[in-house]
PDB file of N, CA and C in Angstrom:
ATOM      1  N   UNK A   1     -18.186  -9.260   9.655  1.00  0.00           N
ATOM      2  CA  UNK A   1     -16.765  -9.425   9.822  1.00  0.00           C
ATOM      3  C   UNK A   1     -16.349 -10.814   9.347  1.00  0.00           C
ATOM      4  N   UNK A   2     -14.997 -10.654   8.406  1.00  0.00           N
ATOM      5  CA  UNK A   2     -14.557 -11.926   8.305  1.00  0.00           C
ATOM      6  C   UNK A   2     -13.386 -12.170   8.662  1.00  0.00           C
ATOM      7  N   UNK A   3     -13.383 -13.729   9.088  1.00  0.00           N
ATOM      8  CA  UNK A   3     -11.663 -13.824   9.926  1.00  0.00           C
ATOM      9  C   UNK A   3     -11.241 -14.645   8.722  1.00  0.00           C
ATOM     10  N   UNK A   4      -9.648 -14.245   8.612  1.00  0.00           N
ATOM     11  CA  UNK A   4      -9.220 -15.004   7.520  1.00  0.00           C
ATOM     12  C   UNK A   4      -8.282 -16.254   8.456  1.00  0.00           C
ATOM     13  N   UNK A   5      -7.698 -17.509   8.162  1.00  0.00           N
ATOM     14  CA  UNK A   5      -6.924 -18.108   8.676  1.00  0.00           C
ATOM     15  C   UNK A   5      -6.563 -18.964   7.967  1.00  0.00           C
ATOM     16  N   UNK A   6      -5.195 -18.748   8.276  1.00  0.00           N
ATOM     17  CA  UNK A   6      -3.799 -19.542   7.857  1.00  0.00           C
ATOM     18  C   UNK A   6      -2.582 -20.464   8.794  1.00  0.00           C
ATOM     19  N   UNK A   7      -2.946 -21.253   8.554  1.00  0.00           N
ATOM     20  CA  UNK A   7      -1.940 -22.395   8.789  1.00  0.00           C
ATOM     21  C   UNK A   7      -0.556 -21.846   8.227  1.00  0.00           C
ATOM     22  N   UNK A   8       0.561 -21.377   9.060  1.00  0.00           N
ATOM     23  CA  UNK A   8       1.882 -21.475   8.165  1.00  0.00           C
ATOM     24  C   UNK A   8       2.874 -22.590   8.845  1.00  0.00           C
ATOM     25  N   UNK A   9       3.185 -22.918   7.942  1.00  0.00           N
ATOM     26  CA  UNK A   9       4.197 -24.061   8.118  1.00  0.00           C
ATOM     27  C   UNK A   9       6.066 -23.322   7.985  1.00  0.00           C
ATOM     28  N   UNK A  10       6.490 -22.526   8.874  1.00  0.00           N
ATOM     29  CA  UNK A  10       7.629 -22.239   8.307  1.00  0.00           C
ATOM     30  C   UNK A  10       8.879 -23.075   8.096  1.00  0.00           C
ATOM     31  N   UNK A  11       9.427 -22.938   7.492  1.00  0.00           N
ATOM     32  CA  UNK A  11      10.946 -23.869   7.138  1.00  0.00           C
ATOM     33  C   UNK A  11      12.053 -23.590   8.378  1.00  0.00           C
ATOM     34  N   UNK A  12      12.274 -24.787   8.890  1.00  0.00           N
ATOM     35  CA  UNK A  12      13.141 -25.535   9.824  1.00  0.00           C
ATOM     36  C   UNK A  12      14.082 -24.538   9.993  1.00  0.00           C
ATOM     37  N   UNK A  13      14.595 -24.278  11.322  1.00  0.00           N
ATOM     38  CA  UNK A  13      15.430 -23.223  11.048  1.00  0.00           C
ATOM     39  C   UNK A  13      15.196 -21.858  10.839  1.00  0.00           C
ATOM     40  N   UNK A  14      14.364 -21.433  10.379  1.00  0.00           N
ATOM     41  CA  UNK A  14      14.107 -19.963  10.117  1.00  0.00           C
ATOM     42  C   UNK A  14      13.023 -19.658  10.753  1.00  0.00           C
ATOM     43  N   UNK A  15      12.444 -20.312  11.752  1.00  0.00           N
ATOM     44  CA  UNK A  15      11.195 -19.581  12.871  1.00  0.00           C
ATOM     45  C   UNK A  15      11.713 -17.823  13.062  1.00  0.00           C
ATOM     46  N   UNK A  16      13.042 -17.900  13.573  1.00  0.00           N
ATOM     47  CA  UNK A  16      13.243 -16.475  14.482  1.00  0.00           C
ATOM     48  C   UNK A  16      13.234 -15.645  13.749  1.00  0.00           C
ATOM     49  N   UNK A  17      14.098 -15.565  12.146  1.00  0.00           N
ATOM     50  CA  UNK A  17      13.871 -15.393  11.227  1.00  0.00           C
ATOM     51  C   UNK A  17      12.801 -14.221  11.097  1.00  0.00           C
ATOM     52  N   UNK A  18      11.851 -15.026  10.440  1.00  0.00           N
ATOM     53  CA  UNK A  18       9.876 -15.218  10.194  1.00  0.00           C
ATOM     54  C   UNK A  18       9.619 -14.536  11.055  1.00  0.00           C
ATOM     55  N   UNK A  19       9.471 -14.631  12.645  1.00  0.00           N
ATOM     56  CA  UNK A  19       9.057 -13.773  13.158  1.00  0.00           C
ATOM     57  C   UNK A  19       9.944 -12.362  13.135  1.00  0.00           C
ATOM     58  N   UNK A  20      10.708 -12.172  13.087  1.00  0.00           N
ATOM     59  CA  UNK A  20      11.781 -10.646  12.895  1.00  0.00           C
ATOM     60  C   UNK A  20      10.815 -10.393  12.018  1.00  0.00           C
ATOM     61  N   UNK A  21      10.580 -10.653  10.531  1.00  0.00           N
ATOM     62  CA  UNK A  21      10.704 -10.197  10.007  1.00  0.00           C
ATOM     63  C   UNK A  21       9.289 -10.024   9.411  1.00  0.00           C
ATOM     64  N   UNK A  22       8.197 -10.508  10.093  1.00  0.00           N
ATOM     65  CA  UNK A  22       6.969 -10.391  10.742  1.00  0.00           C
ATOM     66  C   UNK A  22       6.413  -9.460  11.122  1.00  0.00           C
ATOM     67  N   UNK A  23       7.236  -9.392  12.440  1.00  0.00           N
ATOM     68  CA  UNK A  23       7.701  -7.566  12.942  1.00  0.00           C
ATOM     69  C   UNK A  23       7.098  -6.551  12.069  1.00  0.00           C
ATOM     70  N   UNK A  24       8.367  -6.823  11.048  1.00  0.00           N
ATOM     71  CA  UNK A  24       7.752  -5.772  10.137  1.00  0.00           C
ATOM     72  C   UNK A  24       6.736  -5.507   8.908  1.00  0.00           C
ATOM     73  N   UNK A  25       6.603  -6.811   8.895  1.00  0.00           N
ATOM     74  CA  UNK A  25       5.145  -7.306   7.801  1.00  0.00           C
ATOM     75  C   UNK A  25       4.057  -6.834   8.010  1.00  0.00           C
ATOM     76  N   UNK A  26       3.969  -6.972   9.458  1.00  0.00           N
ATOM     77  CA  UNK A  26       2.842  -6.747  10.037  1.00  0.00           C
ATOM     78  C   UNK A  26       2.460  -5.369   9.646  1.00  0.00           C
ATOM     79  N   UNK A  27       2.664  -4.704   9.930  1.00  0.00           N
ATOM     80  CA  UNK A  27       2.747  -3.186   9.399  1.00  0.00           C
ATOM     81  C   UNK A  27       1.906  -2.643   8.083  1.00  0.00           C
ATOM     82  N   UNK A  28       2.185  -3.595   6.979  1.00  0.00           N
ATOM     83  CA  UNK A  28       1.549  -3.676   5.902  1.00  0.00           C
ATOM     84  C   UNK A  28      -0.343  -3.650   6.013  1.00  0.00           C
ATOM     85  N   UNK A  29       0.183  -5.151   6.742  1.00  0.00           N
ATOM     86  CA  UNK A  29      -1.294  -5.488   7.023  1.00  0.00           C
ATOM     87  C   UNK A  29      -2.089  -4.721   7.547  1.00  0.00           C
ATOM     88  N   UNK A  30      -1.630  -4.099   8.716  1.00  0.00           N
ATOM     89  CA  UNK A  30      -2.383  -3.073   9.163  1.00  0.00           C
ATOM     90  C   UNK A  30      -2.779  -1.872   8.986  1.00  0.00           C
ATOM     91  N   UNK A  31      -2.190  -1.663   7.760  1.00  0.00           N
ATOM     92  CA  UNK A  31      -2.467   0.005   7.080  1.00  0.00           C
ATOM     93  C   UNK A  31      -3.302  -0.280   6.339  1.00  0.00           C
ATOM     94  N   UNK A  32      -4.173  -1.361   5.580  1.00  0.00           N
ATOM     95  CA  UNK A  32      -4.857  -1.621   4.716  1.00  0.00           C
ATOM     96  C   UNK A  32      -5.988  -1.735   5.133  1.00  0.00           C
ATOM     97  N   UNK A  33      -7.351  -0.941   3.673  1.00  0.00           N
ATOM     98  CA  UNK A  33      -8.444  -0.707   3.641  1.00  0.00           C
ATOM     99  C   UNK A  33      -9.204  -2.325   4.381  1.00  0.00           C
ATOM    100  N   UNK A  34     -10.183  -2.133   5.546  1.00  0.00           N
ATOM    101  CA  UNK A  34     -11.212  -2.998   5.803  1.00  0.00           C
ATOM    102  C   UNK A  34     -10.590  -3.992   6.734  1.00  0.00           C
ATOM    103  N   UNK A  35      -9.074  -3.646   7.047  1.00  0.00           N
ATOM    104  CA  UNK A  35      -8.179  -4.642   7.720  1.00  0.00           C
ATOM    105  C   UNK A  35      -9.064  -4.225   9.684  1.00  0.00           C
ATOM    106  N   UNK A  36      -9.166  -5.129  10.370  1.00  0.00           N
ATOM    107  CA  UNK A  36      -9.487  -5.147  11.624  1.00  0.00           C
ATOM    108  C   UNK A  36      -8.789  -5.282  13.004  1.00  0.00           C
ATOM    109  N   UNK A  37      -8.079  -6.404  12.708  1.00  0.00           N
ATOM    110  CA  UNK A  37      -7.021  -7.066  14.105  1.00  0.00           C
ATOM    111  C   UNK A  37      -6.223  -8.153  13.391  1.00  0.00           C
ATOM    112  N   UNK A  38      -5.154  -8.157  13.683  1.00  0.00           N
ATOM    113  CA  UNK A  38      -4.819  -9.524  13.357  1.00  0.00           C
ATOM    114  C   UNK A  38      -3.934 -10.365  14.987  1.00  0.00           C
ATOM    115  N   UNK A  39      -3.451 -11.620  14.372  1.00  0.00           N
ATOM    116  CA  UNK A  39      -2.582 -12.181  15.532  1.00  0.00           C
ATOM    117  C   UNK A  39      -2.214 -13.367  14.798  1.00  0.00           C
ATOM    118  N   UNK A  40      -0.452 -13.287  15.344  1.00  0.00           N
ATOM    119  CA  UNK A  40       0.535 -14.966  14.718  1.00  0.00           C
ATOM    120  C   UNK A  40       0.876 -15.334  16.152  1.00  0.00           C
ATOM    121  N   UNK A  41       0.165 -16.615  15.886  1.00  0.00           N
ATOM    122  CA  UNK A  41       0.308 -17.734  17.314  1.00  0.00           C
ATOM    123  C   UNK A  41       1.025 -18.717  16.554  1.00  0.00           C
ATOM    124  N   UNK A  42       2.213 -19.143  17.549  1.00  0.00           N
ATOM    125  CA  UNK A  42       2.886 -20.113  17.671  1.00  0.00           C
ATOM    126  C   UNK A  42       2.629 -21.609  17.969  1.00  0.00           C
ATOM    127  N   UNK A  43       2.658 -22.708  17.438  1.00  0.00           N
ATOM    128  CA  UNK A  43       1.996 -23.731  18.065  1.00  0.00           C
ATOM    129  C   UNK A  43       3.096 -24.016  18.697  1.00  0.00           C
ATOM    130  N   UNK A  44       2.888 -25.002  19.895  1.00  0.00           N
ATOM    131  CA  UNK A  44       3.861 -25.379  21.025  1.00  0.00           C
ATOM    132  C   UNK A  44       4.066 -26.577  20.633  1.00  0.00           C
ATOM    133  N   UNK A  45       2.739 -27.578  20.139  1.00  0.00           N
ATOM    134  CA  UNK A  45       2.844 -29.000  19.636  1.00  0.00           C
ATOM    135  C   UNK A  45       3.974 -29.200  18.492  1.00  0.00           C
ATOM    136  N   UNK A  46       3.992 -28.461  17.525  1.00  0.00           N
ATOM    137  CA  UNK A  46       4.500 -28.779  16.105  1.00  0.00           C
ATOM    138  C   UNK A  46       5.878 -27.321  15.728  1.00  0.00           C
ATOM    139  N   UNK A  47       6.879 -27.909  15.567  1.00  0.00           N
ATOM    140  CA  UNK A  47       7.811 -26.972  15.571  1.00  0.00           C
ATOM    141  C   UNK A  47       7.839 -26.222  14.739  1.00  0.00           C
ATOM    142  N   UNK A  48       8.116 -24.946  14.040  1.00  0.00           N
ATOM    143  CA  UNK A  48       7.563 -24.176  12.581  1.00  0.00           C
ATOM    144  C   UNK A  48       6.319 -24.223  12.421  1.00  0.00           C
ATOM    145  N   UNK A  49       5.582 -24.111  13.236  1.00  0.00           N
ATOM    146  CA  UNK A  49       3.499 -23.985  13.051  1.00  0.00           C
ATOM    147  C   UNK A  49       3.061 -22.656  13.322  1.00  0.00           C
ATOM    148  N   UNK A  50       2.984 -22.034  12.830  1.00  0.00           N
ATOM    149  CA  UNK A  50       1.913 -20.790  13.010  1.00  0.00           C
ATOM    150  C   UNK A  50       0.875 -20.490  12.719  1.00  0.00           C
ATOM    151  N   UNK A  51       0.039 -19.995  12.587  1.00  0.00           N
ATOM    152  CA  UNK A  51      -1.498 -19.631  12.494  1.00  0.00           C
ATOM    153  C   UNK A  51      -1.438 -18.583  12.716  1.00  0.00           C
ATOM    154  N   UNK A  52      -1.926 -17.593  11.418  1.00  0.00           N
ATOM    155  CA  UNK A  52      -2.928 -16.477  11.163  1.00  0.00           C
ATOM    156  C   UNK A  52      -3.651 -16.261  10.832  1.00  0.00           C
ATOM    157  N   UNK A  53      -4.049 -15.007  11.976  1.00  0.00           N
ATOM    158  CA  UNK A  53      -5.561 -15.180  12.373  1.00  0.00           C
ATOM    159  C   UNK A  53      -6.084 -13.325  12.010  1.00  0.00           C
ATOM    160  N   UNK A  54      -6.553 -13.124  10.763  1.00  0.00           N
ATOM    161  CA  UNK A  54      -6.709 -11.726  10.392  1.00  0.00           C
ATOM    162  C   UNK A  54      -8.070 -11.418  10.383  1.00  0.00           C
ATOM    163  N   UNK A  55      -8.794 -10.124  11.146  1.00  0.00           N
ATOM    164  CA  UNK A  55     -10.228 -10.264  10.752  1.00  0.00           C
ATOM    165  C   UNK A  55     -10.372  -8.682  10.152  1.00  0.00           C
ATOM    166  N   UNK A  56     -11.217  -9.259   8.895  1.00  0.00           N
ATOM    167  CA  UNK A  56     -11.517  -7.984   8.074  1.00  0.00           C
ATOM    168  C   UNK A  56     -13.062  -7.773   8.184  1.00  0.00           C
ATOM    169  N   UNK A  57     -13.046  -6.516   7.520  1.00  0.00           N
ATOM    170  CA  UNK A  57     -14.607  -6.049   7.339  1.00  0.00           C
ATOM    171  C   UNK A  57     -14.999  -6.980   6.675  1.00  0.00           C
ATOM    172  N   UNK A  58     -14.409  -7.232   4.797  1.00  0.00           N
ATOM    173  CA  UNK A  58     -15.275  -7.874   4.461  1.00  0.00           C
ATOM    174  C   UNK A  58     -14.563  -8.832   3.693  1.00  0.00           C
ATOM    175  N   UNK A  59     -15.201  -9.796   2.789  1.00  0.00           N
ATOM    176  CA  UNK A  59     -14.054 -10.629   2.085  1.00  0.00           C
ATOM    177  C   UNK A  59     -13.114  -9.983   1.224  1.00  0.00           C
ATOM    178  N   UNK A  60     -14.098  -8.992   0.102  1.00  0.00           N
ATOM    179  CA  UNK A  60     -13.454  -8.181  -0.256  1.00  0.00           C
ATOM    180  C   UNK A  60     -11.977  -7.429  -0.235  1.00  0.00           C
ATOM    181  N   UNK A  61     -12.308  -7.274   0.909  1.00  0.00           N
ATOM    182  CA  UNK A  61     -11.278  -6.423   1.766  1.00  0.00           C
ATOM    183  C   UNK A  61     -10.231  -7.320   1.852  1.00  0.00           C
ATOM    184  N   UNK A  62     -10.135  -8.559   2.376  1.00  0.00           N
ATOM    185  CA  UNK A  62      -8.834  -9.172   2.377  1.00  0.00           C
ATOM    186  C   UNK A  62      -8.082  -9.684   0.604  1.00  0.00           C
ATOM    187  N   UNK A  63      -9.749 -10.176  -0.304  1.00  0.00           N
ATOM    188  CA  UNK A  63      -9.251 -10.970  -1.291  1.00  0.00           C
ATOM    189  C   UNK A  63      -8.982 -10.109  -2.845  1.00  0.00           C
ATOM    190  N   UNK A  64      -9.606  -8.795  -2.567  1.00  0.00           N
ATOM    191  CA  UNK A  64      -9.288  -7.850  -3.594  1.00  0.00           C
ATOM    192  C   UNK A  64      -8.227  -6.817  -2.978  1.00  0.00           C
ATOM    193  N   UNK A  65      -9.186  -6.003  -2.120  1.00  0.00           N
ATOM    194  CA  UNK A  65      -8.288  -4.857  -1.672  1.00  0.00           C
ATOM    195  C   UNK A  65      -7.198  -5.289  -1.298  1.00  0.00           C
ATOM    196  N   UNK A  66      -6.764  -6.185  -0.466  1.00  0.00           N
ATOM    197  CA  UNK A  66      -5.183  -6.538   0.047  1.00  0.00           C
ATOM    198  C   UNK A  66      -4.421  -7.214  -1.311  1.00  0.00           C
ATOM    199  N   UNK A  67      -5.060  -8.456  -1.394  1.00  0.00           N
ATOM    200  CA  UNK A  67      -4.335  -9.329  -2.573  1.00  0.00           C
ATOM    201  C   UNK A  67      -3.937  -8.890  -3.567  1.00  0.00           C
ATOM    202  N   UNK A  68      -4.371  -8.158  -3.953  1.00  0.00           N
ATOM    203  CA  UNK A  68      -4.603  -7.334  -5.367  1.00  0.00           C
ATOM    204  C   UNK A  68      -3.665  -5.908  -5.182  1.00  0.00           C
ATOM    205  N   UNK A  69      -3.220  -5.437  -4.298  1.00  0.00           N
ATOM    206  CA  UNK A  69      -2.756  -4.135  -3.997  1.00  0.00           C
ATOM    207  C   UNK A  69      -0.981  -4.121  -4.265  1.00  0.00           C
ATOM    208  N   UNK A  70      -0.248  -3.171  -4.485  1.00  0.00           N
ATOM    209  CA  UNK A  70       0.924  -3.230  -4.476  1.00  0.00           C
ATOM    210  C   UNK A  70       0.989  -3.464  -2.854  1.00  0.00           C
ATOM    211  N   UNK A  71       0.626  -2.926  -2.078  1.00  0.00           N
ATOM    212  CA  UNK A  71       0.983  -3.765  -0.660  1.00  0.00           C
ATOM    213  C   UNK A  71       1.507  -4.930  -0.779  1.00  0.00           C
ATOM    214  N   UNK A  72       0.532  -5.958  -1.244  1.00  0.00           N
ATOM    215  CA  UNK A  72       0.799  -7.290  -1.024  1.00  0.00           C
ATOM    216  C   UNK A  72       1.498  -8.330  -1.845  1.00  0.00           C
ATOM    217  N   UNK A  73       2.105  -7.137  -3.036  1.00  0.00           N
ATOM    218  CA  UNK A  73       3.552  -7.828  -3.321  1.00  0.00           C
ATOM    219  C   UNK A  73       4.870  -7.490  -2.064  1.00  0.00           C
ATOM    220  N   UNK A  74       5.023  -6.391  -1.537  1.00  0.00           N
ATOM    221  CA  UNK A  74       5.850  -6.115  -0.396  1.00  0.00           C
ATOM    222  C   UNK A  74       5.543  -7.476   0.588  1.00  0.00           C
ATOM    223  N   UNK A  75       4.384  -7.524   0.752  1.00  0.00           N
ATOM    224  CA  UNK A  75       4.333  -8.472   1.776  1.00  0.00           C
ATOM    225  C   UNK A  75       4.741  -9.818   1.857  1.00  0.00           C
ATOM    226  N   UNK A  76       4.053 -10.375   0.139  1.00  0.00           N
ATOM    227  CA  UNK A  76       4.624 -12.037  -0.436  1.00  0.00           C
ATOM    228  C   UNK A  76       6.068 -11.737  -0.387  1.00  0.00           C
ATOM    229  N   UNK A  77       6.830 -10.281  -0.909  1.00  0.00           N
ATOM    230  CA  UNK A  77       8.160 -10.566  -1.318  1.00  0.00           C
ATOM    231  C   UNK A  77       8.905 -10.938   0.710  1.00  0.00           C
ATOM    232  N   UNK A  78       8.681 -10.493   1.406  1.00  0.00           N
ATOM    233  CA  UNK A  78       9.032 -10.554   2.885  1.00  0.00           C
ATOM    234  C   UNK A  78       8.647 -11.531   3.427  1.00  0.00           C
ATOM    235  N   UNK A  79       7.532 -12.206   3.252  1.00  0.00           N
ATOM    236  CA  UNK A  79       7.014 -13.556   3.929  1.00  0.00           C
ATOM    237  C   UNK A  79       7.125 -15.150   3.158  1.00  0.00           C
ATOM    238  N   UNK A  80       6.742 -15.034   2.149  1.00  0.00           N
ATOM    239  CA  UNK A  80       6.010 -16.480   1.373  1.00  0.00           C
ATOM    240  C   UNK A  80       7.558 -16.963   1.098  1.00  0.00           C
ATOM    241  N   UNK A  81       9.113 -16.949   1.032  1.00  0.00           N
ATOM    242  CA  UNK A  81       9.596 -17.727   0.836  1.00  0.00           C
ATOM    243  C   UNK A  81       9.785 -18.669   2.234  1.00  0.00           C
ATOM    244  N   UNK A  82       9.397 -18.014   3.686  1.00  0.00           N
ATOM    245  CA  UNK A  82       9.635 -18.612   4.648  1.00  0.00           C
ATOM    246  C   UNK A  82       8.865 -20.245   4.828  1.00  0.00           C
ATOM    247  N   UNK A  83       7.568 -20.246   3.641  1.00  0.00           N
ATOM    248  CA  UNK A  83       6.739 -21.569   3.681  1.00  0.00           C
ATOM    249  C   UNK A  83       7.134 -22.247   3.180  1.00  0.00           C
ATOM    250  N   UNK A  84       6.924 -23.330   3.622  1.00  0.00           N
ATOM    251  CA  UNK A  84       6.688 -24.352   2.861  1.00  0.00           C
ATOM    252  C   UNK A  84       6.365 -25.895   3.604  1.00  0.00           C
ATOM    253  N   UNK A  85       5.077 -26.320   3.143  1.00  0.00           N
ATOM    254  CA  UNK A  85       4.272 -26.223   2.134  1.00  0.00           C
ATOM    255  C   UNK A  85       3.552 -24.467   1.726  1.00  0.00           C
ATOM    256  N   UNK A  86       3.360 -24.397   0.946  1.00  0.00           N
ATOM    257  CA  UNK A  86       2.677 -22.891   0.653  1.00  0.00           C
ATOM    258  C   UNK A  86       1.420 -22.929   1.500  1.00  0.00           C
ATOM    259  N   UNK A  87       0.959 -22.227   2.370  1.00  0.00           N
ATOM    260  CA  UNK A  87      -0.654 -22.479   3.376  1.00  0.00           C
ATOM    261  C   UNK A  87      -1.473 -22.188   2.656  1.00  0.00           C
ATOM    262  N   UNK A  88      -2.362 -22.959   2.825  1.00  0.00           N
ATOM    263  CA  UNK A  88      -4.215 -22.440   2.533  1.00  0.00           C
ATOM    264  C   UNK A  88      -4.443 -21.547   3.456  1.00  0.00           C
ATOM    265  N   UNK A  89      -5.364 -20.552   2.787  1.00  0.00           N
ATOM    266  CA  UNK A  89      -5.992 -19.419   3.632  1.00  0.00           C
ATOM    267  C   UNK A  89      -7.611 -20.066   3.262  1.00  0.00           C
ATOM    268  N   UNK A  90      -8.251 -19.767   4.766  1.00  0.00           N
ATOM    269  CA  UNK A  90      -9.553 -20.540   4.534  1.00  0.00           C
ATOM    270  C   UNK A  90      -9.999 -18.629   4.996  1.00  0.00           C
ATOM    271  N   UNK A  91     -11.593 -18.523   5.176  1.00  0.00           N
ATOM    272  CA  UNK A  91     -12.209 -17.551   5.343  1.00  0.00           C
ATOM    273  C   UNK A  91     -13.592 -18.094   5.966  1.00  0.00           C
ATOM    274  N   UNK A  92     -13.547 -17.645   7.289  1.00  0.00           N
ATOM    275  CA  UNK A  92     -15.077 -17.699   8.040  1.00  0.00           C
ATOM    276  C   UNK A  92     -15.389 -16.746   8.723  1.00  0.00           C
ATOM    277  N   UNK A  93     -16.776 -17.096   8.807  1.00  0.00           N
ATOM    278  CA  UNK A  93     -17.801 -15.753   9.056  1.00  0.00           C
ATOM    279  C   UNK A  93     -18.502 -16.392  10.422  1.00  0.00           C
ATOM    280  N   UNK A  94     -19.253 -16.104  11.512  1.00  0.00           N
ATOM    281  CA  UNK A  94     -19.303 -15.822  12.508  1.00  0.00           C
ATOM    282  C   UNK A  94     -20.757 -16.586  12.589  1.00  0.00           C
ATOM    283  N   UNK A  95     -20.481 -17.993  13.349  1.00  0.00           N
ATOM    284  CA  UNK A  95     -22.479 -18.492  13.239  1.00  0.00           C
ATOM    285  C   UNK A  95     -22.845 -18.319  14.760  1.00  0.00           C
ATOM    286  N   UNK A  96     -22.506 -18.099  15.786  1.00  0.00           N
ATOM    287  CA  UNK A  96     -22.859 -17.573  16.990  1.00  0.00           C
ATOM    288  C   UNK A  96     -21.963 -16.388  17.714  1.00  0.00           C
TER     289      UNK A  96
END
């Protein structure tokens, strides 16, 4: 299993936004091949901070099958103008 995670930084103002519309993003994510669980946590410290936290079967699965899919233009077109800075997605695998 791999967990993918992302730092999002959303733009000032449009938290409630982002999450509405999240709501329905989410959806995407979860119909897709090798997809597992996901979860968007709010940071309390830093205002517009979120973190996602997606775990797939395999890398594959998040960096071909999703990325690569007409899915995940629906998804960039609904989410990615809410960033900025644009997030790094890092990918780790499980040492205990």
């Amino acid at each position: 299993m791999i967990l993918e995670v992302a730092i999002l930084d959303v733009k000032s103002g449009e938290e409630k936004e982002f999450e509405e519309v999240f709501g329905k993003a989410q959806k995407i994510i979860g119909s897709m091949h090798g997809y597992v669980s996901h979860q968007l946590q709010r940071c309390i410290e830093k205002s517009g901070r979120y973190i996602l936290l997606v775990s797939w079967q395999t890398l594959d699965d998040h960096t071909v099958g999703f990325r690569e899919s007409v899915q995940y233009e629906e998804w960039r077109t609904l989410l990615h103008h809410f960033y900025d800075p644009f997030p790094d997605v890092e990918h780790y695998e499980r040492v205990f």
